[in-house]
C-alpha atoms as a PDB file:
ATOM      1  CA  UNK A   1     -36.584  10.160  31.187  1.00  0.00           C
ATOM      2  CA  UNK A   2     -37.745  12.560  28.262  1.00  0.00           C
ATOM      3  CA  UNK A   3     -38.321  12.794  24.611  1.00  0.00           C
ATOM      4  CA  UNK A   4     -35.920  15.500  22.917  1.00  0.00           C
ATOM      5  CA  UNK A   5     -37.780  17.474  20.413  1.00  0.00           C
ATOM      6  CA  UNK A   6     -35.624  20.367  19.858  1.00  0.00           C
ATOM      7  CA  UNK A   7     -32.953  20.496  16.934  1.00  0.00           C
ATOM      8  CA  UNK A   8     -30.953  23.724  18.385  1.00  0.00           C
ATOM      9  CA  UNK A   9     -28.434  22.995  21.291  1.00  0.00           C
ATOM     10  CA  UNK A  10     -28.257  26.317  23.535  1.00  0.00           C
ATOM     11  CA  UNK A  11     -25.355  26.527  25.541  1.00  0.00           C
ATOM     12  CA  UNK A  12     -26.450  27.003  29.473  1.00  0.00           C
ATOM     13  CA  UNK A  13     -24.468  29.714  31.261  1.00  0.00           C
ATOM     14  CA  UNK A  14     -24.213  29.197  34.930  1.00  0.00           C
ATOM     15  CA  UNK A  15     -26.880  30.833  37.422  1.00  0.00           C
ATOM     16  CA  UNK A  16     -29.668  30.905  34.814  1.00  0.00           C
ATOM     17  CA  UNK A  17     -33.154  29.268  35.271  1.00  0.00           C
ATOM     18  CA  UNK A  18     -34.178  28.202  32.047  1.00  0.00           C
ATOM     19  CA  UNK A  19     -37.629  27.978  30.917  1.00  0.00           C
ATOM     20  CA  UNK A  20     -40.366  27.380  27.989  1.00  0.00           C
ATOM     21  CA  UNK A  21     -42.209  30.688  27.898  1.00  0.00           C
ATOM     22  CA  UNK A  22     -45.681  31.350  26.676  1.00  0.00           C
ATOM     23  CA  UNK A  23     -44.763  32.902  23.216  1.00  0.00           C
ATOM     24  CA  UNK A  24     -43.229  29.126  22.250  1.00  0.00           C
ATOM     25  CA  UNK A  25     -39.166  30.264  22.869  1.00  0.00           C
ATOM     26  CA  UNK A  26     -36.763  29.414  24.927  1.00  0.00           C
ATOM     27  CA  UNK A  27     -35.947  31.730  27.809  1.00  0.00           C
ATOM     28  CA  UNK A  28     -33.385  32.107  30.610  1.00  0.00           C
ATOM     29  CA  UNK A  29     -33.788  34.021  33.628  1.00  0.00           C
ATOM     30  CA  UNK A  30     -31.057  35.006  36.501  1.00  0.00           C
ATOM     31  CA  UNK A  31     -31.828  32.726  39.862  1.00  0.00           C
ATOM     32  CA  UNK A  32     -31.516  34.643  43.071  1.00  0.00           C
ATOM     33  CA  UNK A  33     -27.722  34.538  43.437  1.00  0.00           C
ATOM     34  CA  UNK A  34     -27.121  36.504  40.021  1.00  0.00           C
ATOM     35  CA  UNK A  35     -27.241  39.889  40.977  1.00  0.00           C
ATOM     36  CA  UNK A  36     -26.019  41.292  37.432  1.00  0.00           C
ATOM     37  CA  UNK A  37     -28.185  39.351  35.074  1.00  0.00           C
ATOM     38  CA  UNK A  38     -31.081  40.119  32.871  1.00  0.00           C
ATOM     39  CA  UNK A  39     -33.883  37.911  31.920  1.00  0.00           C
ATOM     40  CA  UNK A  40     -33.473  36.708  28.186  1.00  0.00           C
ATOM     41  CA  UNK A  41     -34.811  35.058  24.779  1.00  0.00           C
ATOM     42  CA  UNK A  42     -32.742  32.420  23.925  1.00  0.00           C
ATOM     43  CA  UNK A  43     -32.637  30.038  20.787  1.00  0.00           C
ATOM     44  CA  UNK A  44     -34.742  30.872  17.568  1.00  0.00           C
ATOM     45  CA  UNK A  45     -36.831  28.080  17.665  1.00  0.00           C
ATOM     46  CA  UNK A  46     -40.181  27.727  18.600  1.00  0.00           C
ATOM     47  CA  UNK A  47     -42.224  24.707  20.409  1.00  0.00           C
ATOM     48  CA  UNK A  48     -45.974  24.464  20.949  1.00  0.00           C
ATOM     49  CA  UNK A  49     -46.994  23.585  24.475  1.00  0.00           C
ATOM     50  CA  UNK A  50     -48.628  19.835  24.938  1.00  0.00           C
ATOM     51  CA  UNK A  51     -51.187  19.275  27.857  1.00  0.00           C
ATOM     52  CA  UNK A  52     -49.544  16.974  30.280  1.00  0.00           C
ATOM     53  CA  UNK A  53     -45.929  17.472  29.473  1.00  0.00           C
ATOM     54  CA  UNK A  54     -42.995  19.594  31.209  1.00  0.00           C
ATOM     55  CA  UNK A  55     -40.510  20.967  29.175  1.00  0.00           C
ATOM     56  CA  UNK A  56     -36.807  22.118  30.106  1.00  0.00           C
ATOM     57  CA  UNK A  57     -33.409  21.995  28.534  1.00  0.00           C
ATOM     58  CA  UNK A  58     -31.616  18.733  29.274  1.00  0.00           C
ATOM     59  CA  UNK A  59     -27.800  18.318  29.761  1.00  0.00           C
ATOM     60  CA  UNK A  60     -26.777  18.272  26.278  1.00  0.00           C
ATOM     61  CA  UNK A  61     -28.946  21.826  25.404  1.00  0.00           C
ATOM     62  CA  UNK A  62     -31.466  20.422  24.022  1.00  0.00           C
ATOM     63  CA  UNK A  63     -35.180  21.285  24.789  1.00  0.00           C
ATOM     64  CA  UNK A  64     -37.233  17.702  26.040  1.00  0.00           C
ATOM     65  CA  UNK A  65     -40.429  16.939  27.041  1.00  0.00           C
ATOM     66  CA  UNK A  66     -41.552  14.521  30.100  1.00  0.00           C
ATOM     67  CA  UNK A  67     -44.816  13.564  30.820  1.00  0.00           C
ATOM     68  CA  UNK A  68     -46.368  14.666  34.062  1.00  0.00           C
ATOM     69  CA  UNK A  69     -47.336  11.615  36.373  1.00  0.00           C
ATOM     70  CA  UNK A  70     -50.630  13.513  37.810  1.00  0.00           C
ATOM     71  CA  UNK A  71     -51.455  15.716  34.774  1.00  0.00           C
END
């Protein structure tokens, strides 16, 4: 379905919403159910946002790109 472009695999910890933030980073947020954790930076690298595309981490931990059918 995607393209991976990112060379750093980040391990996903369950109830987590992860997500390519403005600044370029990777970052993981606590979904509804997670009472006890704290939004978060995670990974060092950084990615520069393409018109178009969606970005998320894939099942391996990698961070891919998919091209939007109506963008």
């Amino acid at each position: 379905m995607g393209q991976k472009i990112g060379k750093e695999q980040i391990k996903r910890e369950s109830g987590y919403l992860y997500y390519l933030g403005k600044d370029g980073f990777m970052w993981k947020s606590p979904m509804k159910l997670n009472k006890k954790g704290k939004k978060a930076k995670v990974g060092t690298e950084k990615f520069t946002r393409e018109s178009g595309y969606m970005y998320y981490l894939d099942k391996n931990g990698y961070v891919s790109k998919a091209k939007m059918k109506n963008a």
